[in-house]
Structure formats: C-alpha cells, structure tokens
N, C-alpha and C. Protein backbone atom coordinates (compact mmCIF):
# COMPACT_ATOMS: atom_id res chain seq x y z
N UNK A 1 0.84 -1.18 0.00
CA UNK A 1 0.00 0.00 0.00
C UNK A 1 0.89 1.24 0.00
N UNK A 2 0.37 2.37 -0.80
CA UNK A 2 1.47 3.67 -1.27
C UNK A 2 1.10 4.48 0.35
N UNK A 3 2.38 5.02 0.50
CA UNK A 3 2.09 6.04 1.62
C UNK A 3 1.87 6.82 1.47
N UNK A 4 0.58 7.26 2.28
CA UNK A 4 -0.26 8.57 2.07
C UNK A 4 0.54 9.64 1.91
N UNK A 5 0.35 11.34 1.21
CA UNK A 5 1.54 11.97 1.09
C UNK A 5 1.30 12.93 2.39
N UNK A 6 2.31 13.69 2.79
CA UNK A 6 2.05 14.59 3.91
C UNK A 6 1.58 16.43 3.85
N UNK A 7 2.03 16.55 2.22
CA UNK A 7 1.27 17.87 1.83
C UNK A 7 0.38 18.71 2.61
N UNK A 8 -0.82 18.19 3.50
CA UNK A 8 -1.80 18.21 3.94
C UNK A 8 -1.22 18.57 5.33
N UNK A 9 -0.67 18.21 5.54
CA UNK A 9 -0.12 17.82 7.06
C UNK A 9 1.11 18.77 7.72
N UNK A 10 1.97 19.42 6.19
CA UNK A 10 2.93 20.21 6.96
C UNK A 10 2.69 21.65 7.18
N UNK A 11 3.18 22.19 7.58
CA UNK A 11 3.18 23.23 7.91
C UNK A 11 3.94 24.82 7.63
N UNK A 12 3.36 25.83 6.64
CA UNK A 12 3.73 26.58 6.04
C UNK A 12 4.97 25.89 5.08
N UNK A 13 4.20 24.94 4.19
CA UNK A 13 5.64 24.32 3.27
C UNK A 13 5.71 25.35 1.89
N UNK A 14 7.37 25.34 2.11
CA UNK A 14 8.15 25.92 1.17
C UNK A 14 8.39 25.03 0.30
N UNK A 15 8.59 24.45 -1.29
CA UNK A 15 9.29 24.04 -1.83
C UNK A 15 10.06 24.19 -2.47
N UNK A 16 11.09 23.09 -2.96
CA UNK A 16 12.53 23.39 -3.69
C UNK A 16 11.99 21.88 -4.14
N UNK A 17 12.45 22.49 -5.71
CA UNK A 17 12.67 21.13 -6.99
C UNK A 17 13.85 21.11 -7.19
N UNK A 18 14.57 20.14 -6.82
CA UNK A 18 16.16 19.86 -7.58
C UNK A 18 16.27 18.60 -8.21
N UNK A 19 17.29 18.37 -8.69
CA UNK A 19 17.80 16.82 -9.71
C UNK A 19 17.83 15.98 -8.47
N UNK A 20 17.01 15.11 -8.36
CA UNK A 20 17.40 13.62 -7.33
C UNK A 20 18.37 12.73 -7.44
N UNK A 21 19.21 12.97 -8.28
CA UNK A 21 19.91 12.24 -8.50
C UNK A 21 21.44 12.30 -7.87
N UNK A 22 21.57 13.52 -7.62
CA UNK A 22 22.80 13.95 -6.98
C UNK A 22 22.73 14.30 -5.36
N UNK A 23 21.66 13.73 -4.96
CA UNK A 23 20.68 14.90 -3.87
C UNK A 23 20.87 14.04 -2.74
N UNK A 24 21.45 13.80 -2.14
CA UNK A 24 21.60 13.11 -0.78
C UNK A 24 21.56 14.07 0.77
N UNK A 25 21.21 13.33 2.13
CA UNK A 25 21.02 13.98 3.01
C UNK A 25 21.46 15.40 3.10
N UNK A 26 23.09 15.50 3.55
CA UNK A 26 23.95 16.39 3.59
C UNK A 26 23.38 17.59 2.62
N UNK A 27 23.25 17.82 1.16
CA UNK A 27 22.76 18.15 0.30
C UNK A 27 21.82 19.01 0.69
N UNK A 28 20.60 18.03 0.96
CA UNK A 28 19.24 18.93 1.28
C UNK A 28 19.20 19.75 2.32
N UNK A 29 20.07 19.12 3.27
CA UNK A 29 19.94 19.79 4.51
C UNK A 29 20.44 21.40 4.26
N UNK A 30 21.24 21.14 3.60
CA UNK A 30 21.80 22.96 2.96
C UNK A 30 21.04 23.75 2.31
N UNK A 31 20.62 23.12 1.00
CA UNK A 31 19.54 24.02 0.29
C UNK A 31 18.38 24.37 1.26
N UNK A 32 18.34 23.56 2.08
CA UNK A 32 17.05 24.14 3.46
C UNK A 32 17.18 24.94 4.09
N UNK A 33 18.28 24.65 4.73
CA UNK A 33 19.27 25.25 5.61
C UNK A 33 18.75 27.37 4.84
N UNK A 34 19.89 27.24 3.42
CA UNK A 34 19.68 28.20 3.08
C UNK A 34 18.32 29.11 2.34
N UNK A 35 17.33 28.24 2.14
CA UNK A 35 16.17 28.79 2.23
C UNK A 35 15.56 29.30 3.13
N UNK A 36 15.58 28.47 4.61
CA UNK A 36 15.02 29.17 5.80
C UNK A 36 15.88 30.25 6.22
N UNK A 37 17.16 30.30 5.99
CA UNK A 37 17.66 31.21 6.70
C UNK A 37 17.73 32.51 5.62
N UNK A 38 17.02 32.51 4.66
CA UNK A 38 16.86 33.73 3.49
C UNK A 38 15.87 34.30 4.21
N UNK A 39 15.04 33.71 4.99
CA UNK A 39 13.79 34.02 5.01
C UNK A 39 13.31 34.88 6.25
N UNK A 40 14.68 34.17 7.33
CA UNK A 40 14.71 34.25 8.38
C UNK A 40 15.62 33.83 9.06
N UNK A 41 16.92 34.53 9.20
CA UNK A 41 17.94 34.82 9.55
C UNK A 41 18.26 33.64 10.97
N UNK A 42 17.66 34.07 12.02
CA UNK A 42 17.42 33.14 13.18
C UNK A 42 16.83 32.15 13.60
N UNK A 43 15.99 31.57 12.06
CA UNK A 43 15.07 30.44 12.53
C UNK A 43 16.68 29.12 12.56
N UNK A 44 15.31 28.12 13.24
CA UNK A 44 16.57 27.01 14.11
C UNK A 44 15.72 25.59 13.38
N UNK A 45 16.12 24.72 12.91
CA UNK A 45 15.98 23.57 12.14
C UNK A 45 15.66 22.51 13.55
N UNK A 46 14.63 22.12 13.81
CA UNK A 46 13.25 21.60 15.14
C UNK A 46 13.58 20.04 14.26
N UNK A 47 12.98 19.76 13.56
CA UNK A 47 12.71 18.49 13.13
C UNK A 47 13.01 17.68 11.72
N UNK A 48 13.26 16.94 11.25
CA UNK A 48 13.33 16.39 9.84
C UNK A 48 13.31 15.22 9.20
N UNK A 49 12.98 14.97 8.16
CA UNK A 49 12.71 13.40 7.58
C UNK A 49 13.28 12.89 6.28
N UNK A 50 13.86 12.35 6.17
CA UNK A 50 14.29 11.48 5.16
C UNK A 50 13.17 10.42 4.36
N UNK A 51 13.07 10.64 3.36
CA UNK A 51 11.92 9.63 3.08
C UNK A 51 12.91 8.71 2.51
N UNK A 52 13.92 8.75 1.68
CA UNK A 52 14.94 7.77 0.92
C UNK A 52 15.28 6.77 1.99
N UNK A 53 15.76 6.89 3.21
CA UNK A 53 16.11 6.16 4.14
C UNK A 53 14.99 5.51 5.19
N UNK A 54 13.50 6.55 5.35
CA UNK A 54 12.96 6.55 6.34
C UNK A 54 13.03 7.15 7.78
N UNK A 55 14.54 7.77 8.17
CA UNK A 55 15.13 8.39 8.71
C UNK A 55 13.86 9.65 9.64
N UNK A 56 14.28 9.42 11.00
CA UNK A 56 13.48 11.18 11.21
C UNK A 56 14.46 12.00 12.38
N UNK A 57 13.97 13.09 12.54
CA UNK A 57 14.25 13.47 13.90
C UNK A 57 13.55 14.54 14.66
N UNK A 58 13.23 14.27 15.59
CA UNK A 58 13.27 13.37 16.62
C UNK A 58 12.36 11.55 16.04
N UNK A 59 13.38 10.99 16.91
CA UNK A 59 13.03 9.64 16.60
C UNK A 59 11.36 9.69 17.72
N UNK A 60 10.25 9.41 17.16
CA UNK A 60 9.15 9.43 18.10
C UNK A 60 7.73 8.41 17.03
N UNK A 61 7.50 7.97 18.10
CA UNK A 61 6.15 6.83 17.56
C UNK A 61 4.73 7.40 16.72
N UNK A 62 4.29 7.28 15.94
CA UNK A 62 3.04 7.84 15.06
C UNK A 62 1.79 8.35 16.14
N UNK A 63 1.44 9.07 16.08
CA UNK A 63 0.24 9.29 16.93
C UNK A 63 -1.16 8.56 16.40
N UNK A 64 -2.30 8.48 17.50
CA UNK A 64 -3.14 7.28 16.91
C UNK A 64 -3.99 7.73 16.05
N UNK A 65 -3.79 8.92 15.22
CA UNK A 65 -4.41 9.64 14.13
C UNK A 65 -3.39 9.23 12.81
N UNK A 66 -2.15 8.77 13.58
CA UNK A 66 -1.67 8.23 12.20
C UNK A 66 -0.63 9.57 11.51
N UNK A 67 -0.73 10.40 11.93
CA UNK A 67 0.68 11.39 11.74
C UNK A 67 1.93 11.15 12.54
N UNK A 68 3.01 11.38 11.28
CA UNK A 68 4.47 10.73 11.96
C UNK A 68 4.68 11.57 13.27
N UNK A 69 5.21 11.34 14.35
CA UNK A 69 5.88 11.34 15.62
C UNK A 69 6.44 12.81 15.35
N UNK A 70 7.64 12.70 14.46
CA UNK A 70 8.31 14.27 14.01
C UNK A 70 7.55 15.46 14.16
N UNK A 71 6.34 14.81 13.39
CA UNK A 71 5.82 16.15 12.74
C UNK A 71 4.35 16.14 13.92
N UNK A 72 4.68 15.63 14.82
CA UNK A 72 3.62 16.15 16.05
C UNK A 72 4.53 16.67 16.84
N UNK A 73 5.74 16.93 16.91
CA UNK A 73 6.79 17.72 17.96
C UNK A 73 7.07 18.67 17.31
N UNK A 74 6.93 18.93 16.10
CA UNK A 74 7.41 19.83 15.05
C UNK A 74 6.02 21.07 15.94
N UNK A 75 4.39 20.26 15.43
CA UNK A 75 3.69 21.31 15.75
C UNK A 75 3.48 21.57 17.59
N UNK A 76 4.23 20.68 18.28
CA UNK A 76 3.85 20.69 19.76
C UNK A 76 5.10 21.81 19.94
N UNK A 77 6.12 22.32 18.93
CA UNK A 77 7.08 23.50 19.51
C UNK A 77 6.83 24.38 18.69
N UNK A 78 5.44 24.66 17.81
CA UNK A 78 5.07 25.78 17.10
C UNK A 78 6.08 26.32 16.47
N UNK A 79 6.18 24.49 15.92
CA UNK A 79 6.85 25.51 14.21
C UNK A 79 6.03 26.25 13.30
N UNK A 80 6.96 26.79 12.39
CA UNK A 80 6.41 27.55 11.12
C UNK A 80 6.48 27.89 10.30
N UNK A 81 7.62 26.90 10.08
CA UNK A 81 8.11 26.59 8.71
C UNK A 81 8.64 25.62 8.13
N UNK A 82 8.05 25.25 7.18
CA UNK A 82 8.62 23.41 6.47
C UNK A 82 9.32 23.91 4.99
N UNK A 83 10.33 22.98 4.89
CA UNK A 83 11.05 23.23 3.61
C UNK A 83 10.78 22.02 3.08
N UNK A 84 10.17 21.87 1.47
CA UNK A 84 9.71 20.53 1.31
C UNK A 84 10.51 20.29 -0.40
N UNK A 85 11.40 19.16 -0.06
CA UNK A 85 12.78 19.23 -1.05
C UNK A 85 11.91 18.19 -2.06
N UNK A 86 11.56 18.32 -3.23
CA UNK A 86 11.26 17.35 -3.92
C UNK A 86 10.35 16.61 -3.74
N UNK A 87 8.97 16.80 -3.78
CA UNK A 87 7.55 16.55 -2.82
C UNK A 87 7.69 15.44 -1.86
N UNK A 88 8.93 15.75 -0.86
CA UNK A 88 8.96 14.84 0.39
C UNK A 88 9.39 14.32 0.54
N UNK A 89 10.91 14.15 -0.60
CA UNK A 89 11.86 13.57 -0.65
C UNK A 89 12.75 13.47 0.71
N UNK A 90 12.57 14.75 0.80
CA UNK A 90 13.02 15.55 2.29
C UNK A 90 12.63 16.77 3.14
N UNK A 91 12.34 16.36 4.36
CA UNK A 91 11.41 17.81 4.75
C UNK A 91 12.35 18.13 5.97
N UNK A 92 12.56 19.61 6.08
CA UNK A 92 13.14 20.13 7.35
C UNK A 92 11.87 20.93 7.81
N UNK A 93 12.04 21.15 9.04
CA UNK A 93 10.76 21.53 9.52
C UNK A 93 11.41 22.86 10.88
N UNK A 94 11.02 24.02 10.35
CA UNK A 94 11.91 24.95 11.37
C UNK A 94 10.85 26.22 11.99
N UNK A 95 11.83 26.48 13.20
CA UNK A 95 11.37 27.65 14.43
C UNK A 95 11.92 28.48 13.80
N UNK A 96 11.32 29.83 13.69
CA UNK A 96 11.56 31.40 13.13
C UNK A 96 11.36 32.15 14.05
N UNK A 97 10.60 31.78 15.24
CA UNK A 97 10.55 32.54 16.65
C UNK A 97 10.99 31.94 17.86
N UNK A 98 12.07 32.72 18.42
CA UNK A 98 12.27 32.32 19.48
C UNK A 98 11.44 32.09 20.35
C-alpha cells in the first residue's frame, strides 16, 4: 500500500525542486538550511525526515491519528516553517521565533 503523502499535514511548506539524482542527506539539509535562513535569519531547524532512508528526527512513535511522531513535535514546539525538497523527498521543519 502507497504512503499517504504529507502535503496536507505540513506546515507553512516551502518548496525546492532539484535533480534527485545527486541529492543526498547532507545536500538537502543545505539548500534548506539556506532557504530558511533567506527568510529568516534566526530560525533554528526543530525536526526532519528522510523519506529515501525513512530516517526522522526526533526519533518518536506515530500518533493514533496516524501522523508521523516528528511532525507532532514539530507542531507541539510551534513551528512555522517546512522546507519541502522534492515533494517529500526531504522535509526540514523549522522555528523562526524564538
């Protein structure tokens, strides 16, 4: 069964289309990196997911609504901003307010 997509689910998402082919962790984390911080100088990188690997962080269990763990700590520290690399290839998920 295909996994549902998270579109729906993140929060103020930004996207970036790049070549997947060259595009590994390290990678995205920069082009994110430097999108949020265009945007907003002091925001701080809260949460993130790897879909290639499955990878998250914070490592945390699905809630019983069925949204990943991440992205319920993401909104339990009022984030407000998602960078969404390649529809979900990779998502950073960041604080812009202290």
């Amino acid at each position: 069964m295909a996994k549902a997509p998270l579109k729906y689910q993140l929060i103020n998402p930004l996207k970036i289309r790049t070549d997947p082919s060259d595009l590994d962790f390290p990678r995205a984390q920069t082009l994110a990196e430097k999108k949020a911080k265009s945007l907003c100088p002091a925001s701080r990188l809260v949460c993130w997911y790897d879909a290639t690997t499955g990878e998250s962080h914070p490592k945390l269990e699905c809630s019983a609504t069925g949204k990943p763990g991440w992205l319920n700590y993401a909104e339990s520290c009022n984030c407000d901003m998602t960078v969404d690399i390649n529809d979900e290839q990779f998502i950073f998920i960041y604080l812009s307010q202290p």
